[in-house]
N, C-alpha and C. Protein backbone atom coordinates (compact mmCIF):
# COMPACT_ATOMS: atom_id res chain seq x y z
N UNK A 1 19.29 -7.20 -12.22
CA UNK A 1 19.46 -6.66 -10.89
C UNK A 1 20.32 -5.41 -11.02
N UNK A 2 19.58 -4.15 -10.43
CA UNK A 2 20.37 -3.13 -10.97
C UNK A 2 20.78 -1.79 -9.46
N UNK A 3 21.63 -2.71 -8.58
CA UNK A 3 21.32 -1.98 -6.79
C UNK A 3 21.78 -0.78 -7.01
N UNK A 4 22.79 -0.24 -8.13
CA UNK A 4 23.24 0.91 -8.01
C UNK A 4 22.81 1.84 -9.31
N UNK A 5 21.81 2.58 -8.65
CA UNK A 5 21.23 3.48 -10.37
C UNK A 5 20.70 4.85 -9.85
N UNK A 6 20.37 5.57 -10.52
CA UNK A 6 19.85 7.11 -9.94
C UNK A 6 18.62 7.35 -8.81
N UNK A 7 18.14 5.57 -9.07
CA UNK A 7 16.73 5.97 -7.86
C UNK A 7 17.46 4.99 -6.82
N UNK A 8 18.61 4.42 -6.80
CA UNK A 8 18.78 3.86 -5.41
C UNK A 8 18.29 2.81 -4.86
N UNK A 9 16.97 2.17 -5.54
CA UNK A 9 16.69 1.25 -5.80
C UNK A 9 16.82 0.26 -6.38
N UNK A 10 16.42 -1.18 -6.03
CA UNK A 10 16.76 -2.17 -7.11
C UNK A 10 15.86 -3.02 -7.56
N UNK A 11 15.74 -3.28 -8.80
CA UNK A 11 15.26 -3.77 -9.57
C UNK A 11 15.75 -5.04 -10.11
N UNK A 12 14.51 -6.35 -10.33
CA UNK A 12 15.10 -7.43 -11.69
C UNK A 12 14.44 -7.59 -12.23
N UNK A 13 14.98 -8.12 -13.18
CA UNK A 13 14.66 -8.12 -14.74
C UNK A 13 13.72 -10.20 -14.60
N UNK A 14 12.14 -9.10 -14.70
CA UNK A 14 11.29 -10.88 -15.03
C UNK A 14 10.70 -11.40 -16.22
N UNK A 15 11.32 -10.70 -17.50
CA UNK A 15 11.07 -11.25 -18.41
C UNK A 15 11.37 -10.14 -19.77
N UNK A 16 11.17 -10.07 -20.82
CA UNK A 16 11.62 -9.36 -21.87
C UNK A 16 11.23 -7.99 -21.87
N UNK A 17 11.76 -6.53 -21.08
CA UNK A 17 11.21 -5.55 -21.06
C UNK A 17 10.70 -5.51 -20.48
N UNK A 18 10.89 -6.29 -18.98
CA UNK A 18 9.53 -6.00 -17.60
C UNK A 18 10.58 -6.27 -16.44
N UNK A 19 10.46 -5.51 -15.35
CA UNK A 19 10.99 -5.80 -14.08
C UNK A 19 10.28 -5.42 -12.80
N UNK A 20 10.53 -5.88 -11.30
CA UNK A 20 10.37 -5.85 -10.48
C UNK A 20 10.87 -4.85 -9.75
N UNK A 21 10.39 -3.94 -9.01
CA UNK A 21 10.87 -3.32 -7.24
C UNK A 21 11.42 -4.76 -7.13
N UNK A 22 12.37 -4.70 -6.27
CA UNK A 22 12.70 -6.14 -5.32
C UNK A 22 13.63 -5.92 -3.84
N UNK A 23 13.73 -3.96 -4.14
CA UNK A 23 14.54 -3.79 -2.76
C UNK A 23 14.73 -2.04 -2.56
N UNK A 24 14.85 -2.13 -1.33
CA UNK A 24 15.36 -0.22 -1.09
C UNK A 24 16.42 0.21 -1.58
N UNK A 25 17.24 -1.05 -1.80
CA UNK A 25 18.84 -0.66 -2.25
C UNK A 25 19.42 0.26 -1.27
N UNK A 26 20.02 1.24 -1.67
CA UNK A 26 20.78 2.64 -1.09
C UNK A 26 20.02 3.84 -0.71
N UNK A 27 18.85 3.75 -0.99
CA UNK A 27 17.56 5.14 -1.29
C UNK A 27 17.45 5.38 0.57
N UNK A 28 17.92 6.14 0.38
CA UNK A 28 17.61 7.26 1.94
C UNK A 28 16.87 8.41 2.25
N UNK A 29 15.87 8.70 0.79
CA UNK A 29 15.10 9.95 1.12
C UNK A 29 13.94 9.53 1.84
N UNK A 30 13.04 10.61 1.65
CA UNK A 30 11.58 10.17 2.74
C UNK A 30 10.75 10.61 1.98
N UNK A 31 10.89 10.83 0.51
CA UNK A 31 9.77 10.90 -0.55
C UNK A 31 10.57 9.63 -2.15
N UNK A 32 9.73 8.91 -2.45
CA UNK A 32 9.99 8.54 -3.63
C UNK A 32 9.29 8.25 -4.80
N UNK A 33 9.63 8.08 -6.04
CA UNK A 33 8.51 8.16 -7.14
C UNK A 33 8.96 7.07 -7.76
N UNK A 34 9.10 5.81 -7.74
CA UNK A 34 8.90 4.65 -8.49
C UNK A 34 9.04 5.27 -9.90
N UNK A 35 9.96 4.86 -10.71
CA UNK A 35 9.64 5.21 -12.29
C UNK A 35 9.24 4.44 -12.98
N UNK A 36 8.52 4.59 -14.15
CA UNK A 36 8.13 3.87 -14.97
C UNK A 36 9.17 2.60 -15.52
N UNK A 37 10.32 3.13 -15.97
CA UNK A 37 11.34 2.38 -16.08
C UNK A 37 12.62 2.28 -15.58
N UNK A 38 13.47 0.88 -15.31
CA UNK A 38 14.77 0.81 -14.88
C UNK A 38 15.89 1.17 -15.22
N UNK A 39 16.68 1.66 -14.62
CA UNK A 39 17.86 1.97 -15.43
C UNK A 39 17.99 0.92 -16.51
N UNK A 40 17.84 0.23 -17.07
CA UNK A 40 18.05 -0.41 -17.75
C UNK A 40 17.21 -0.47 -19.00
N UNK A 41 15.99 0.28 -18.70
CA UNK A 41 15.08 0.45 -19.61
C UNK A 41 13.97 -0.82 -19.74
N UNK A 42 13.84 -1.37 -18.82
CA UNK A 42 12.79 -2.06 -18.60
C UNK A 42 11.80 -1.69 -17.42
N UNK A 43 10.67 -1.94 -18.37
CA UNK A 43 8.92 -1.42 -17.74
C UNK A 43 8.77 -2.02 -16.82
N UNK A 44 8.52 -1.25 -15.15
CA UNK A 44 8.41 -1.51 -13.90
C UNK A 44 7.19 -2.11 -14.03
N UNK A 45 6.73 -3.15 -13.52
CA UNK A 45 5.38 -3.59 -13.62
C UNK A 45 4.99 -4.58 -12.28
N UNK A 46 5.93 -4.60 -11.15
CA UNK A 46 5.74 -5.36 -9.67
C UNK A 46 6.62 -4.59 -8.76
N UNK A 47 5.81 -4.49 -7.81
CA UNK A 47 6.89 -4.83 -6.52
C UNK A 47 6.35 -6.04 -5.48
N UNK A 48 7.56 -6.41 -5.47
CA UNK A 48 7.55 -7.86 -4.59
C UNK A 48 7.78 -7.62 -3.28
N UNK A 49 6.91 -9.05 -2.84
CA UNK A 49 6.94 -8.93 -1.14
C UNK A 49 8.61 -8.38 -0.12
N UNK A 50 8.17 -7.36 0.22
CA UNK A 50 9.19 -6.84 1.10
C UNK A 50 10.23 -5.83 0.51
N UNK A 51 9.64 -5.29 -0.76
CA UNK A 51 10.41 -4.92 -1.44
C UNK A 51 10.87 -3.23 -0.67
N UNK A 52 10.10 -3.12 -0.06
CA UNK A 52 10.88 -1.85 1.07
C UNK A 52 10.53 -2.18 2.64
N UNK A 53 10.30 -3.33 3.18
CA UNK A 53 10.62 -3.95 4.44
C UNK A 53 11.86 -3.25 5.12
N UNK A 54 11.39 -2.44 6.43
CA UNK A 54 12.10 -2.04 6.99
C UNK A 54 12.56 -0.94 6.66
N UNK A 55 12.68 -0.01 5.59
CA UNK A 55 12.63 1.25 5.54
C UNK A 55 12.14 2.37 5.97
N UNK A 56 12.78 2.45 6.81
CA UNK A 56 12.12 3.50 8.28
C UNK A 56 12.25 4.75 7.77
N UNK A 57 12.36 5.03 6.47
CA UNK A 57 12.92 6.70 6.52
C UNK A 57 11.52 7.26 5.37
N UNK A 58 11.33 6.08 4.90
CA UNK A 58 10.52 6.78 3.43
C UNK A 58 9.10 7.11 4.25
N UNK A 59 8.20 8.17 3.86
CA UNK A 59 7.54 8.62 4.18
C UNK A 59 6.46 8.08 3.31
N UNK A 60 6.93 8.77 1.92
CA UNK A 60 5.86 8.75 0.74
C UNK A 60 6.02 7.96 -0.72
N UNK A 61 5.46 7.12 -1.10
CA UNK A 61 5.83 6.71 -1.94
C UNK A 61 4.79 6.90 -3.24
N UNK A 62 5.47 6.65 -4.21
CA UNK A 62 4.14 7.19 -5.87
C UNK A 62 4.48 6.30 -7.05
N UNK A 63 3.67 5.77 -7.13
CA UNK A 63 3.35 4.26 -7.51
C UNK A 63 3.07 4.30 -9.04
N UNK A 64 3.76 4.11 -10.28
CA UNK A 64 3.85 4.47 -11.58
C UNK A 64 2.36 3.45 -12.07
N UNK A 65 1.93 4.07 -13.33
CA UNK A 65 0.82 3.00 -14.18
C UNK A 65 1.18 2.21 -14.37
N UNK A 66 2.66 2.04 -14.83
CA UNK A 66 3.10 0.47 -15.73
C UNK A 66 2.91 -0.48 -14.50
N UNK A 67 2.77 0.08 -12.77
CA UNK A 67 2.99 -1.48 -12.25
C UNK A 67 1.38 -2.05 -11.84
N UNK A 68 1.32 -3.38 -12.31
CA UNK A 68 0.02 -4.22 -12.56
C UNK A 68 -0.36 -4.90 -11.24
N UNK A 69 1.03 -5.22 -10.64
CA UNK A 69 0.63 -6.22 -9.25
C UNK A 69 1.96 -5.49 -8.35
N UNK A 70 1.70 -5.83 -6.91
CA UNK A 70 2.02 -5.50 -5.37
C UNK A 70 2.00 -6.66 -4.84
N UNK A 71 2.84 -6.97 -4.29
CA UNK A 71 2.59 -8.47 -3.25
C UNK A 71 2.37 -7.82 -1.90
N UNK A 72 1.49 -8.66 -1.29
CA UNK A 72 1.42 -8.34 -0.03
C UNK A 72 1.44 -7.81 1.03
N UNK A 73 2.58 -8.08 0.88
CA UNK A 73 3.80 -7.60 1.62
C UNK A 73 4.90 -6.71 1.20
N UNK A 74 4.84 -6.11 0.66
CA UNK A 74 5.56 -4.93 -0.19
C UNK A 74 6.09 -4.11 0.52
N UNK A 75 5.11 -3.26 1.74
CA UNK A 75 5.41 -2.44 2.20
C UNK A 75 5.50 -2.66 3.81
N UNK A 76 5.82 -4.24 4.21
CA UNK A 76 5.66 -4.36 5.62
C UNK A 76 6.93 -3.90 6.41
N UNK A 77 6.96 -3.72 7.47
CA UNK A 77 7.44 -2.99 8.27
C UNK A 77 7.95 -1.49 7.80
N UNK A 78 7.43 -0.72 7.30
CA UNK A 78 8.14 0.57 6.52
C UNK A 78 6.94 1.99 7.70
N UNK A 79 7.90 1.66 8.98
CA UNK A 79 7.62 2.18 10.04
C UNK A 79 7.07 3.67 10.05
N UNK A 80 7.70 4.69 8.85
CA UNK A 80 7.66 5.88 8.81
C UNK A 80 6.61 6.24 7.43
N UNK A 81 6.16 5.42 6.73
CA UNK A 81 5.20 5.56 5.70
C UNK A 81 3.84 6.35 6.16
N UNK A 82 3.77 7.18 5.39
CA UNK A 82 2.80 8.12 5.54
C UNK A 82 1.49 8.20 4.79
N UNK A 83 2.11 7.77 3.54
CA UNK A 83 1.37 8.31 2.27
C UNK A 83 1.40 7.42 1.08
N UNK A 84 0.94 6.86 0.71
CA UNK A 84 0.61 6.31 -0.68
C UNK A 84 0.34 7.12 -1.83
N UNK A 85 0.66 6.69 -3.16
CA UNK A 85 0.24 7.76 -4.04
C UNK A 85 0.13 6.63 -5.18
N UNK A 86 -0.49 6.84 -6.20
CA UNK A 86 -0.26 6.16 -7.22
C UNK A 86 -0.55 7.20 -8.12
N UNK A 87 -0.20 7.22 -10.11
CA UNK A 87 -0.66 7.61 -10.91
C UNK A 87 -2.05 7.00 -11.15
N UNK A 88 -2.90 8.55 -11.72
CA UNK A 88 -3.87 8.52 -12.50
C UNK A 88 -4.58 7.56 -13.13
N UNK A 89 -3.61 7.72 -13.76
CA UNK A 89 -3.41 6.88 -15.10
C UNK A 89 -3.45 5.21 -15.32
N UNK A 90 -3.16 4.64 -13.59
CA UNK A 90 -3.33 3.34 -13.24
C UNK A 90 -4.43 2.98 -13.94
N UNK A 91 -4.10 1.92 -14.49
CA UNK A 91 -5.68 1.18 -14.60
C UNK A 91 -5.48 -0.43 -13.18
N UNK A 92 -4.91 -0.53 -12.82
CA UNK A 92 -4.92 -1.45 -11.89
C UNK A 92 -4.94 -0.99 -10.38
N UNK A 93 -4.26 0.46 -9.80
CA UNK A 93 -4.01 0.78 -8.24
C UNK A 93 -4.80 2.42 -8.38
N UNK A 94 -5.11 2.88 -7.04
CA UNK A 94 -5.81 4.19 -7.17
C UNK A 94 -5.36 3.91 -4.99
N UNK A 95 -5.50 5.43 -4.72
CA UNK A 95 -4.84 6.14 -3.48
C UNK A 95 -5.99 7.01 -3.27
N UNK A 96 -6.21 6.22 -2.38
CA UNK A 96 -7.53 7.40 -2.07
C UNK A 96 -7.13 8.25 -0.08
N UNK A 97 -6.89 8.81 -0.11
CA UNK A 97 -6.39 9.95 1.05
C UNK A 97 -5.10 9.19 1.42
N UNK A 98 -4.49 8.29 0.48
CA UNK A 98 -2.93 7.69 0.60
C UNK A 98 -2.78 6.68 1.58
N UNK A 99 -4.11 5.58 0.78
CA UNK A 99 -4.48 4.48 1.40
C UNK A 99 -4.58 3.76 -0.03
N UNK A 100 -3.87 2.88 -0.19
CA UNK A 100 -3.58 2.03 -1.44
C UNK A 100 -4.96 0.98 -1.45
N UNK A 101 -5.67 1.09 -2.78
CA UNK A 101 -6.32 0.18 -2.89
C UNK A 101 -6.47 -0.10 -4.58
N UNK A 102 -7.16 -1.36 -4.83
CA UNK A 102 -7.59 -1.54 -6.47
C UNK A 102 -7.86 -0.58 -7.04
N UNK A 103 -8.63 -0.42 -8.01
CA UNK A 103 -8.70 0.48 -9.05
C UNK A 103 -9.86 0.16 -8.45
N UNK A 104 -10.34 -1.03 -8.11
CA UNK A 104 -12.44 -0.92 -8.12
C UNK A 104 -12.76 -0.50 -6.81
N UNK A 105 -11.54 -0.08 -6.21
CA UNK A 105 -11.90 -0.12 -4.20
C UNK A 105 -12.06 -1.55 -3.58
N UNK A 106 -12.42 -2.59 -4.12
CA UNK A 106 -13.02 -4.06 -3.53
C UNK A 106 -11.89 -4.09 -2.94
N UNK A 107 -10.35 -4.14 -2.94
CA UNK A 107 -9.07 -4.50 -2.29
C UNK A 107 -8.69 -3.06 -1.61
N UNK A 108 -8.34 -3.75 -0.55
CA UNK A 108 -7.67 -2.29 0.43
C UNK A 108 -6.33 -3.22 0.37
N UNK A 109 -5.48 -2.53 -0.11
CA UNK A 109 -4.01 -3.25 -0.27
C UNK A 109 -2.98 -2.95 0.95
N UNK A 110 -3.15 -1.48 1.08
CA UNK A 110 -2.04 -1.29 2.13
C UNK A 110 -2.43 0.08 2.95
N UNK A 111 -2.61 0.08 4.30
CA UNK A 111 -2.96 1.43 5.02
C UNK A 111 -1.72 1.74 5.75
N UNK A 112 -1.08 2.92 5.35
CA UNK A 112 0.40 3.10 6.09
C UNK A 112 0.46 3.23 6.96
N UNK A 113 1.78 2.73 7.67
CA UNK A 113 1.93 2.48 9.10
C UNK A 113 1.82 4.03 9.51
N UNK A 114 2.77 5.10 9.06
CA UNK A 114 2.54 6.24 9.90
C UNK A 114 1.42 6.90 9.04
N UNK A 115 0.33 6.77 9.02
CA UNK A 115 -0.81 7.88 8.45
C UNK A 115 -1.67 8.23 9.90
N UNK A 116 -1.37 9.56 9.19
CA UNK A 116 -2.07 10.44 10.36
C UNK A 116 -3.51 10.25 10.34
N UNK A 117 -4.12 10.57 11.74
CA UNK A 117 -5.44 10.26 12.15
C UNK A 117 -5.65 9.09 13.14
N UNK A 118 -6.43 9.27 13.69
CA UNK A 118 -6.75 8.13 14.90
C UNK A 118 -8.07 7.27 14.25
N UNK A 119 -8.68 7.89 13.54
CA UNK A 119 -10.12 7.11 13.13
C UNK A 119 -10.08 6.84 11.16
N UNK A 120 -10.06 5.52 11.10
CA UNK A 120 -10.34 5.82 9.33
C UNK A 120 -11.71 5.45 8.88
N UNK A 121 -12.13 6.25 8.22
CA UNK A 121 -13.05 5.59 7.18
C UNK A 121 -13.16 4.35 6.49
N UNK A 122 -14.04 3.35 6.33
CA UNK A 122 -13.31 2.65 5.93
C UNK A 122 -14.66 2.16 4.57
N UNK A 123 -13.92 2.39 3.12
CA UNK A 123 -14.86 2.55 2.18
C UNK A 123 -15.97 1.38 1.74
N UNK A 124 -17.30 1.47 1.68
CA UNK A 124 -18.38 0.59 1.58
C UNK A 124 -17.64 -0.19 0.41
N UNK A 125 -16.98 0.07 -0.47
CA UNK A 125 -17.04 -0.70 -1.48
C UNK A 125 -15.88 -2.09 -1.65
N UNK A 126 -15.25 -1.81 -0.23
CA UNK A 126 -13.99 -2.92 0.00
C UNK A 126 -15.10 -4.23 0.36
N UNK A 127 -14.34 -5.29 -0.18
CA UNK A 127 -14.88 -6.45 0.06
C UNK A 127 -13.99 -7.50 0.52
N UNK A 128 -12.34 -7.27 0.60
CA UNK A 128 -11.23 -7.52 0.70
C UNK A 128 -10.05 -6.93 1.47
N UNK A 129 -10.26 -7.04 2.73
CA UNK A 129 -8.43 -6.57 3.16
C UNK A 129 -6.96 -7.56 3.09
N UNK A 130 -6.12 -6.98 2.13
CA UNK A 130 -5.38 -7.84 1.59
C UNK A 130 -4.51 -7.93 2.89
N UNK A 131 -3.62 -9.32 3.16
CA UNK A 131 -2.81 -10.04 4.28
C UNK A 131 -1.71 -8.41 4.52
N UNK A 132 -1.74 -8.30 6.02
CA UNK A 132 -0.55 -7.43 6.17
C UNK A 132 -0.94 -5.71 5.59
N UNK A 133 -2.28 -5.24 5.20
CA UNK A 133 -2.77 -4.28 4.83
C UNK A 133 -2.60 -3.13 5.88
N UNK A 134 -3.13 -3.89 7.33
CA UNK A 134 -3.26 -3.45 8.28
C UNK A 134 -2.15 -3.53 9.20
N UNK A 135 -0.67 -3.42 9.00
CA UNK A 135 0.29 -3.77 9.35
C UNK A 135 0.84 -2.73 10.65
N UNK A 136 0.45 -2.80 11.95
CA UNK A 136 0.87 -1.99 12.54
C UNK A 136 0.91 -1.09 12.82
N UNK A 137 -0.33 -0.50 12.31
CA UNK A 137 -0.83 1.02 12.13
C UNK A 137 -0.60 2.00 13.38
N UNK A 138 0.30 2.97 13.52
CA UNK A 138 0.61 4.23 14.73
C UNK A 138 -0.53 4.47 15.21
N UNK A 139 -0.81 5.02 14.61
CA UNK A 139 -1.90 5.91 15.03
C UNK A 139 -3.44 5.73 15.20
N UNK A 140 -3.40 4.59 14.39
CA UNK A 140 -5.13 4.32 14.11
C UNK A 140 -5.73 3.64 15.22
N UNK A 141 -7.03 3.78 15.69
CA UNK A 141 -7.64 3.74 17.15
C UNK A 141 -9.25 3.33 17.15
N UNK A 142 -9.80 3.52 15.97
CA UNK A 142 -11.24 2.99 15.14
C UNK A 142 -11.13 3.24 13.79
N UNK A 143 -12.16 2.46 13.86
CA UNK A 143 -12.61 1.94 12.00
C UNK A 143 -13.92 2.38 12.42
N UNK A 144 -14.22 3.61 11.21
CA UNK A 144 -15.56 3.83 10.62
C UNK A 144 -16.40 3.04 9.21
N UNK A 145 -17.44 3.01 9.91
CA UNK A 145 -17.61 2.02 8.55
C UNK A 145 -19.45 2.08 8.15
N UNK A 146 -19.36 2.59 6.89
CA UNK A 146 -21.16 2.84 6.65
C UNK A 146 -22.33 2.68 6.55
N UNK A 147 -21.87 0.77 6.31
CA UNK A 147 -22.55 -0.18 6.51
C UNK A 147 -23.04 -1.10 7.48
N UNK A 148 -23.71 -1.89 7.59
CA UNK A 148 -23.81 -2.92 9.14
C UNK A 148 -22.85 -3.77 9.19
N UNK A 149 -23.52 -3.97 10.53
CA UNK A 149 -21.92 -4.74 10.56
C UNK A 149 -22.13 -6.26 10.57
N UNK A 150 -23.15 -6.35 9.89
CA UNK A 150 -23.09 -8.04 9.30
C UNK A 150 -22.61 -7.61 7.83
N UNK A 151 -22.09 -6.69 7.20
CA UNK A 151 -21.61 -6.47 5.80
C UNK A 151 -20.35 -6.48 6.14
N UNK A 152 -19.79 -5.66 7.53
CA UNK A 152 -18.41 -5.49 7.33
C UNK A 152 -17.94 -6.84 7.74
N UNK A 153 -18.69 -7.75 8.82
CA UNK A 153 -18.10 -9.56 8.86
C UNK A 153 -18.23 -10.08 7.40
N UNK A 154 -18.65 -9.35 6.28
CA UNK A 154 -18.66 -10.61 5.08
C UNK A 154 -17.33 -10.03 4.51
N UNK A 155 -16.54 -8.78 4.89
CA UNK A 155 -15.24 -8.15 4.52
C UNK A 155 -14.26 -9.61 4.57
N UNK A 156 -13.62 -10.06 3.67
CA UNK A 156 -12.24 -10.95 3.82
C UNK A 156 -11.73 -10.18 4.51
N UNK A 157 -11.11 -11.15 5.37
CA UNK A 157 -9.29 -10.02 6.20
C UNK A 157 -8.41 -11.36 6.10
N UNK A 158 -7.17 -10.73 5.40
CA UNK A 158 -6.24 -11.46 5.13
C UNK A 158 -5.45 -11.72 6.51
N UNK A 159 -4.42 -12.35 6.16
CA UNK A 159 -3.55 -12.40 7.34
C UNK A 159 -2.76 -11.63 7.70
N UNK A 160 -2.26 -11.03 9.22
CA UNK A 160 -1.12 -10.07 9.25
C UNK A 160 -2.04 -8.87 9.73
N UNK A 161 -3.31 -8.78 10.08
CA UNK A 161 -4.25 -7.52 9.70
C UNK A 161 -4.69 -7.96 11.96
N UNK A 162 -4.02 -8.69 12.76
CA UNK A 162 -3.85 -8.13 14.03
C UNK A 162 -4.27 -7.12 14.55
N UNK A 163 -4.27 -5.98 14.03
CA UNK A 163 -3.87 -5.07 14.87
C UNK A 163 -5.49 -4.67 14.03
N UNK A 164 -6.14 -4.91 13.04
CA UNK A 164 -7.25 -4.80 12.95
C UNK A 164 -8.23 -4.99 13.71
N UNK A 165 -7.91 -6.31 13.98
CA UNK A 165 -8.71 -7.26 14.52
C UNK A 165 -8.86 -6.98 16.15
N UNK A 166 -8.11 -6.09 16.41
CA UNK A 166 -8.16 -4.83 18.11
C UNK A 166 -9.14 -4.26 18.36
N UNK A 167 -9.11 -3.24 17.05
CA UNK A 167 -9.78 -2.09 16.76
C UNK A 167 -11.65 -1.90 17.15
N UNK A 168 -11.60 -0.85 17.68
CA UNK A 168 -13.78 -0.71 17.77
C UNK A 168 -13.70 -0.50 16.45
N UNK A 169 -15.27 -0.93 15.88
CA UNK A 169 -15.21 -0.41 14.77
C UNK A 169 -16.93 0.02 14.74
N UNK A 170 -17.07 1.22 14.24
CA UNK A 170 -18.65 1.43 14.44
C UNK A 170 -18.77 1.37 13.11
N UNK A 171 -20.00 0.57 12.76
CA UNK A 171 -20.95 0.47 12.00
C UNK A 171 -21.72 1.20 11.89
N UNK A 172 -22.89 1.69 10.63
CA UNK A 172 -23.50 2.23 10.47
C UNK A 172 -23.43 3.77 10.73
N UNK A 173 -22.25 4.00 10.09
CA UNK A 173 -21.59 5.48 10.73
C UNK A 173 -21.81 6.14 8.99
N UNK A 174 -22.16 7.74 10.28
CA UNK A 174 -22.84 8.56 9.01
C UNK A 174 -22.26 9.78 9.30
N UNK A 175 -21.55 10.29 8.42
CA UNK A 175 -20.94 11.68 8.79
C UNK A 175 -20.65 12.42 10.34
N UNK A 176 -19.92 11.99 11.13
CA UNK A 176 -20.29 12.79 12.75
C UNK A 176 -21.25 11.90 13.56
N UNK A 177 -22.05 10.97 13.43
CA UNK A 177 -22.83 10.58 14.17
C UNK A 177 -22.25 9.08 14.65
């Protein structure tokens, strides 16, 4: 557990050379970059449920390769989130317009509470909205979606995804039409 270090964040230690996100710690900016490693020199490879809960200030966050898994709930209530980012280089997470999902698209992990736009796209290839993905979204007002909409009812929706479950959502949507 390391609350006081250059990223302000905190970290623990889950096994030999591997640790967790597990909190905002002290971090007050509104951009951050997750590092690969902890002050301590152990390989970031989770963040755990709630691990920036309630951090109203961060905007943007950028999500290193070394981390393999996200709980859930990672990013719930983080009121002012804008933007998702991950590295390249992930072989497990990929950000597509700074909407967190798998590497294969099948998981939509997390759509930020403050992302701009009233209407999202929402990609043919999800087969999964993970619990709390859909957490309260500002701004969002419809779901576009490319397929029918007996494909988008075979979509899992986890729990916590409410405010989804509001939403119009047009089917069979094709560029503008």
């Amino acid at each position: 557990f390391a609350p006081n270090n250059p990223y302000g964040i905190e970290f623990k230690r889950t096994g030999e050379g591997i640790c967790s996100v597990v909190g905002i710690g002290d971090f007050k900016e509104k951009d951050l970059k997750i590092p690969q490693k902890s002050p301590n020199g152990d390989v970031v490879v989770k963040i755990t449920d709630s691990a920036f809960s309630g951090c109203d200030k961060l905007e943007t966050i950028t999500i290193p390769s070394t981390v393999t898994e996200i709980d859930s709930k990672a990013f719930i209530d983080c009121s002012s989130l804008m933007y998702i980012d991950v590295d390249i280089e992930s072989d497990s997470f990929r950000s597509i317009g700074g909407v967190l999902f798998s590497k294969s698209k099948a998981r939509l992990i997390c759509y930020p509470q403050s992302k701009s736009g009233d209407k999202y796209y929402l990609n043919p290839n999800v087969k999964l909205i993970e619990a709390y993905a859909f957490y309260s979204p500002k701004n969002l007002s419809a779901i576009l979606y490319p397929e029918s909409a007996s494909s988008f009812e075979a979509i899992q929706i986890g729990n916590g995804n409410e405010a989804l479950k509001k939403l119009p959502v047009t089917c069979n949507y094709v560029n503008g039409k």
